[in-house]
Protein backbone atom coordinates (compact mmCIF):
# COMPACT_ATOMS: atom_id res chain seq x y z
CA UNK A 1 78.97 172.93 43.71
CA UNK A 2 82.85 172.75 45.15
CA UNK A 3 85.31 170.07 43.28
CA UNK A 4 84.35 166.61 42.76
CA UNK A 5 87.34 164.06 43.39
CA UNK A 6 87.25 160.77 42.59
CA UNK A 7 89.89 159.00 44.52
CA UNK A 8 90.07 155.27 46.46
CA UNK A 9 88.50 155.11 49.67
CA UNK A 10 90.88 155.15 52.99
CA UNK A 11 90.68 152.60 55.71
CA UNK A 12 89.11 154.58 57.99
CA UNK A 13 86.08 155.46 55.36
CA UNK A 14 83.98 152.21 55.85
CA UNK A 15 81.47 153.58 57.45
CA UNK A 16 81.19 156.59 55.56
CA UNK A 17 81.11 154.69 51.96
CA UNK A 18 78.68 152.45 52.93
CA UNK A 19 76.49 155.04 54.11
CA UNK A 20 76.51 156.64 50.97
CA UNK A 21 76.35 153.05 49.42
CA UNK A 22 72.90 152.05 51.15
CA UNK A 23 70.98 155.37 49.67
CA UNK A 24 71.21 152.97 46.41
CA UNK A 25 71.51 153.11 42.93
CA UNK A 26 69.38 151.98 41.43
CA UNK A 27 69.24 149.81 44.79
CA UNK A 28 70.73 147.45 46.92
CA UNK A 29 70.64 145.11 49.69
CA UNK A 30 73.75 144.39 50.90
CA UNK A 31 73.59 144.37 54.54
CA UNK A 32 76.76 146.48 56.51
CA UNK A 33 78.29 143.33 57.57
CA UNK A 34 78.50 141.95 54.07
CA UNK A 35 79.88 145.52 52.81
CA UNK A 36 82.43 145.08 55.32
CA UNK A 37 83.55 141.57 54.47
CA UNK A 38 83.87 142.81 50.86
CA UNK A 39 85.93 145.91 52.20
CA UNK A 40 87.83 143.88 54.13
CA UNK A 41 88.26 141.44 51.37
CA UNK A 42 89.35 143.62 49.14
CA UNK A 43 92.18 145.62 51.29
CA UNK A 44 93.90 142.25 51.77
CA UNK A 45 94.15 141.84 47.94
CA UNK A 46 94.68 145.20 47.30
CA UNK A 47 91.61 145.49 45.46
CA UNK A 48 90.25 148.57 47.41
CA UNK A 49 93.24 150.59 46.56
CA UNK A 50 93.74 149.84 43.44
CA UNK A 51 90.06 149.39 42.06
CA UNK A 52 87.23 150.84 44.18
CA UNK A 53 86.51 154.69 44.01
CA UNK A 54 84.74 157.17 46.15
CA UNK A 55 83.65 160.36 44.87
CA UNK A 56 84.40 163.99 47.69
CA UNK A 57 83.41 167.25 47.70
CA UNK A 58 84.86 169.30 50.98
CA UNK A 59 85.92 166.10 52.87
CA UNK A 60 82.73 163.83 52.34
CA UNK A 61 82.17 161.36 50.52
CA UNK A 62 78.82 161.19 48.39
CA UNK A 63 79.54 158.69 46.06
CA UNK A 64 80.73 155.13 45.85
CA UNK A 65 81.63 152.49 43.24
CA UNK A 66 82.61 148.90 43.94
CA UNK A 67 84.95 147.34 41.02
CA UNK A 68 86.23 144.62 39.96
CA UNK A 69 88.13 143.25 36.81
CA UNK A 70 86.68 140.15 35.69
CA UNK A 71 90.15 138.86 33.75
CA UNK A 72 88.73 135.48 32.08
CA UNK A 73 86.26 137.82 30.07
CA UNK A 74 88.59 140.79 29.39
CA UNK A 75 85.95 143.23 31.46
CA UNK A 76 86.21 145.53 34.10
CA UNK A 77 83.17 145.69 35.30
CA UNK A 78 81.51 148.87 37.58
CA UNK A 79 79.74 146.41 40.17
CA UNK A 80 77.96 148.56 41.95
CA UNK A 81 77.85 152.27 41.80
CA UNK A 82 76.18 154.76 44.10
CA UNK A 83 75.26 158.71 44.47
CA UNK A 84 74.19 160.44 47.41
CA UNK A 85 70.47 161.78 46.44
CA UNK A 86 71.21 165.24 47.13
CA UNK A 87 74.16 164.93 44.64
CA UNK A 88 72.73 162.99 41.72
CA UNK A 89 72.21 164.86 38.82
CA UNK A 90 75.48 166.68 39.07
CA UNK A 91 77.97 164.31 37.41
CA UNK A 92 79.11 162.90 39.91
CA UNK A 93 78.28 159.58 38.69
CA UNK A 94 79.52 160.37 35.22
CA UNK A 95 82.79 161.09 37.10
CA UNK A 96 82.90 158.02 38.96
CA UNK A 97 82.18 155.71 35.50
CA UNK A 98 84.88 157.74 34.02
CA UNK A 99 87.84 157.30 36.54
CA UNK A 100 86.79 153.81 37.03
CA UNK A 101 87.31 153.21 33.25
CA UNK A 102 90.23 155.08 33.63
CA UNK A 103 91.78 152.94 36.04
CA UNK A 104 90.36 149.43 34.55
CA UNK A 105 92.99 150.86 31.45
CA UNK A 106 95.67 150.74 33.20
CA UNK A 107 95.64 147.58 35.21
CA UNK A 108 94.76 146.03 31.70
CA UNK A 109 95.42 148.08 28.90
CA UNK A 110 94.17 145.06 26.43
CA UNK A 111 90.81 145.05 27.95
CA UNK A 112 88.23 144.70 25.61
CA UNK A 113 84.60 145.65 27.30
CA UNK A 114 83.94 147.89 30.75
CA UNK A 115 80.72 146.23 31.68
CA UNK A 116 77.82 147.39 34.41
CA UNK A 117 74.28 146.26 35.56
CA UNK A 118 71.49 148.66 35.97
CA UNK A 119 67.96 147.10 37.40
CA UNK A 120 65.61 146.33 34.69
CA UNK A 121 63.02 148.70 36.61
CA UNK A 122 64.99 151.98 37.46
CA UNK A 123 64.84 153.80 34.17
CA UNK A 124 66.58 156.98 35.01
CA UNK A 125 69.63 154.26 35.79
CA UNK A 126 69.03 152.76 32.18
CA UNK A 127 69.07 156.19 30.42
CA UNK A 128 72.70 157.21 32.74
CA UNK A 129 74.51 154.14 31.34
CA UNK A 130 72.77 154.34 28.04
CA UNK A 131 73.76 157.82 28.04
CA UNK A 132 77.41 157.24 28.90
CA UNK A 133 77.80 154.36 25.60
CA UNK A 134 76.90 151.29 27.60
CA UNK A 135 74.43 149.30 25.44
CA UNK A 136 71.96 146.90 27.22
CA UNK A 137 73.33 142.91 25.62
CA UNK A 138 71.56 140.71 28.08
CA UNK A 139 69.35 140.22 31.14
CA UNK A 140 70.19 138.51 34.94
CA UNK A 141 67.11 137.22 36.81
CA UNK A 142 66.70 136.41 40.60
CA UNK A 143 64.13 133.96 40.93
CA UNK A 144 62.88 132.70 43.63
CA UNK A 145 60.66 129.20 44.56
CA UNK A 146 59.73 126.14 46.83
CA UNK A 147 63.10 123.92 47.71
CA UNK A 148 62.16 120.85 46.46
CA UNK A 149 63.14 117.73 48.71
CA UNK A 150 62.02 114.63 46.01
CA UNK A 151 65.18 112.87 44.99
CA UNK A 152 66.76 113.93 41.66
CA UNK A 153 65.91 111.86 38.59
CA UNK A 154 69.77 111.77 38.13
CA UNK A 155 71.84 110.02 40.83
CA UNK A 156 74.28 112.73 41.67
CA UNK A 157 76.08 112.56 44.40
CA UNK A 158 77.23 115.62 47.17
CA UNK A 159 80.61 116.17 48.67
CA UNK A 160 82.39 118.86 50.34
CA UNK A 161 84.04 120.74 47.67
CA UNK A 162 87.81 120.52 47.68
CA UNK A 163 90.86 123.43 46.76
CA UNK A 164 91.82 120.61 44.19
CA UNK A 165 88.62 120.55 42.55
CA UNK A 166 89.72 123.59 41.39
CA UNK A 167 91.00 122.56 37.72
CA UNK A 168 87.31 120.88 37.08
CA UNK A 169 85.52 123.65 38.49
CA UNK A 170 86.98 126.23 36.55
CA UNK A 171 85.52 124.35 32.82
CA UNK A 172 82.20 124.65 34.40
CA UNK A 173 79.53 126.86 33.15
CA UNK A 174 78.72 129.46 35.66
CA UNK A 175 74.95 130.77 36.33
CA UNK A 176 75.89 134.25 35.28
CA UNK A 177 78.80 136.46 33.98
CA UNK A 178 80.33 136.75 37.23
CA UNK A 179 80.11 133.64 38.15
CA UNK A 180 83.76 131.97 38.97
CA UNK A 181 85.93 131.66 36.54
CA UNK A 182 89.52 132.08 38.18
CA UNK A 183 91.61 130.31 40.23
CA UNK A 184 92.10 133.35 43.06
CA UNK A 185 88.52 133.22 43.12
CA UNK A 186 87.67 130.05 43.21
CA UNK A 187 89.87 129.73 46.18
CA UNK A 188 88.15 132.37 48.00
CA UNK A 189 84.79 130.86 47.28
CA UNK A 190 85.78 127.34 48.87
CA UNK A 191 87.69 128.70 51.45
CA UNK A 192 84.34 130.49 52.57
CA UNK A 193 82.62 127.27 52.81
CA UNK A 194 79.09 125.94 52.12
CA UNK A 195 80.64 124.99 48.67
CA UNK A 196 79.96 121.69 47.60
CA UNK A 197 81.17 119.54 44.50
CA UNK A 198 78.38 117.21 42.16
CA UNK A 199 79.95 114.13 41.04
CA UNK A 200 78.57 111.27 38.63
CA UNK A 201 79.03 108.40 40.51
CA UNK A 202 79.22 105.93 37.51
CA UNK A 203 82.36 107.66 35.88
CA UNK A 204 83.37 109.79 38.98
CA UNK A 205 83.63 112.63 36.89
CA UNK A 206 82.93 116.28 38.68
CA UNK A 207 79.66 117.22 36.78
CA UNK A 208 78.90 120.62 38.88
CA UNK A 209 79.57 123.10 41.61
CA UNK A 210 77.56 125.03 44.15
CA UNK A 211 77.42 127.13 47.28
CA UNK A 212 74.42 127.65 49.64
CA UNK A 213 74.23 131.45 51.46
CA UNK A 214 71.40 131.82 53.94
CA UNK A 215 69.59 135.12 53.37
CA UNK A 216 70.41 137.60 56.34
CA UNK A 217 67.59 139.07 55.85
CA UNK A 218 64.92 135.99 55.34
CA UNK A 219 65.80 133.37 57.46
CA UNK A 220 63.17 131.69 55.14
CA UNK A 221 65.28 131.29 52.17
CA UNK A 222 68.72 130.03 51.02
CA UNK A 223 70.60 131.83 47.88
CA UNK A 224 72.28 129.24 45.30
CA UNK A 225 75.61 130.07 43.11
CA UNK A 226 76.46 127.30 41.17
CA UNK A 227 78.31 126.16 37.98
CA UNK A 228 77.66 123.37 35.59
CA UNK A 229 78.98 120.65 33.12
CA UNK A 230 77.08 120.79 29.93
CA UNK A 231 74.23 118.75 30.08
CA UNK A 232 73.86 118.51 33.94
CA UNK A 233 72.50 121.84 34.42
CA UNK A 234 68.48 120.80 35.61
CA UNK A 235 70.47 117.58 38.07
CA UNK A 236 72.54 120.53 39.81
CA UNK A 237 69.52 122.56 40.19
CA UNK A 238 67.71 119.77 41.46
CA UNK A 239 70.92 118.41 44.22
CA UNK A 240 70.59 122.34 45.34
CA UNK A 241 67.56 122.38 45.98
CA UNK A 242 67.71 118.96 48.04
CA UNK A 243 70.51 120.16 50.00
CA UNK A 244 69.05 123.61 50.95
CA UNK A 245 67.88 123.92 54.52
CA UNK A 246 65.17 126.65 54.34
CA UNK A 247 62.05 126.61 52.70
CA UNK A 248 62.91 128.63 49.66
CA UNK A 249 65.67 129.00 47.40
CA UNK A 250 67.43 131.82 45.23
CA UNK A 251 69.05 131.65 41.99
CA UNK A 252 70.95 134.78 39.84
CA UNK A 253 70.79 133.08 36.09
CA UNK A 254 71.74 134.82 33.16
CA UNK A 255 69.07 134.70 30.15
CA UNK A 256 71.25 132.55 28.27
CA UNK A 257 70.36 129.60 30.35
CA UNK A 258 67.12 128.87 28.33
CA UNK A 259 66.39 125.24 29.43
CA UNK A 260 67.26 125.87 33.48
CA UNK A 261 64.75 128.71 33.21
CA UNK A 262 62.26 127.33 31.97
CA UNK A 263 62.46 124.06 34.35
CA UNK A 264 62.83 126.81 37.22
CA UNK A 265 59.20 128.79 36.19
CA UNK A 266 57.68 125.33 35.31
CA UNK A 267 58.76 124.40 39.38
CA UNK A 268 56.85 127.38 40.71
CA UNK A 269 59.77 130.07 40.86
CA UNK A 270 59.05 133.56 39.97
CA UNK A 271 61.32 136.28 39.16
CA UNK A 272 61.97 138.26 42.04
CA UNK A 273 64.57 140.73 40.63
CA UNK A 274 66.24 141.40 37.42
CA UNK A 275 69.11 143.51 35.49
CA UNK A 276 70.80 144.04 32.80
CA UNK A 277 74.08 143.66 31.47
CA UNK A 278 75.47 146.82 29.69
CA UNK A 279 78.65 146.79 27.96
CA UNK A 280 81.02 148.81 26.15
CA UNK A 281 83.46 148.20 24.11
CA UNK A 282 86.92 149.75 24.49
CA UNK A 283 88.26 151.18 21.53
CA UNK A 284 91.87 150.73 21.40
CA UNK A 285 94.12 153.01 18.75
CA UNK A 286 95.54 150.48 16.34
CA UNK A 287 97.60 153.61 15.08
């Protein structure tokens, strides 16, 4: 096999990442047009230089790996990573985990984890990042159910969310590890719209946070981010699920959120997807 380099990808290499990006692994479902606003996205910030990487061998690419350094934890975190078929097997992915870790070094060099997220069900994925020192420390679920349009036992109220919400929303609890947790991206987010802000009426205090994206693909259902006050978790649940448009609804939650979980399966949602989170720690010299 000729040289493997592992290098950003160049404007003009959309197309040709996400090509590579689509043969998935372990699988995707990103659609091009939400690749692109990603790419796009990310070239503004400088993100795509500085943290994306795309794996070559004689002028094509056949590997791709979206990052991102998730600051509040301390993580840089390989979001999604993917190998041509005809290439896997051939370290090219080992390559690409490398360099990435390389690189999440030297933006932070006090990082304290590199983190990624194989799918519960693709083993040979499991056994790569296993293989590589990742250990397996929780579990993400997409579940899926009826939107429910009975008003919520708790009288929350619904209002556009605001840019100066922004020092409330960030002391939320977010469904899952990614969820938002800086200002930059919390900015983004709202700017983006659909975002809306939960408020106690009584005490007008902000008591959650959360964004409705229709599916693309299923006009059918509507996928939820949100974040929560302690305590209010089930009431900003509930406000989504009034609020949604479409006939089913989509949630990402991290295992830790035992009691939204098990009002979600109780409702009628099932688990539609799943994955872990795999982390490693990074061993700094204290020499």
């Amino acid at each position: 096999m000729s040289e493997v380099t592992i290098r950003p990808p160049r404007s003009g290499e959309k197309a040709a990442a996400y090509s590579v990006y689509e043969t998935g692994f372990p699988d995707f479902e990103m659609s091009f047009e939400g690749f692109s606003r990603s790419w796009d996205r990310c070239k503004i910030s400088g993100d795509l230089e500085k943290l994306w990487k795309v794996a070559v061998v004689d002028d094509e690419i056949v590997g791709v790996a979206i990052n991102l350094m998730l600051r509040s934890l301390g993580w840089g975190a390989i979001w999604e990573l993917a190998v041509d078929p005809e290439m896997r097997n051939k370290g090219v992915g080992s390559q690409i985990v490398k360099e990435s870790e390389r690189t999440f070094l030297e933006l932070n060099p006090a990082i304290t984890h590199f983190a990624i997220a194989p799918k519960t069900h693709r083993r040979k994925a499991i056994s790569f990042v296993e293989g590589l020192g990742y250990g397996i420390q929780s579990l993400i679920l997409q579940l899926e159910g009826p939107a429910d349009t009975t008003a919520v036992e708790f009288d929350i109220e619904v209002g556009i969310a605001r840019l100066e919400h922004i020092p409330l929303f960030i002391h939320l609890e977010p469904d899952t590890y990614w969820g938002y947790r800086n200002r930059k991206t919390w900015e983004y987010t709202i700017r983006g719209g659909r975002c809306y802000a939960l408020t106690e009426p009584e005490s007008n205090m902000v008591v959650g946070f959360m964004q409705l994206i229709p599916n693309q693909a299923n006009d059918d259902s509507t996928t939820v981010s949100f974040s929560y006050k302690e305590g209010y978790g089930r009431d900003v649940i509930k406000s989504a699920m009034c609020e949604v448009q479409t006939d089913r609804v989509v949630f990402w939650i991290q295992d830790m959120h035992q009691e939204i979980l098990d009002y979600l399966y109780a409702e009628g949602f099932a688990r539609k997807d799943s994955e872990f989170l795999a982390k490693k720690r990074v061993m700094h010299d204290t020499g």
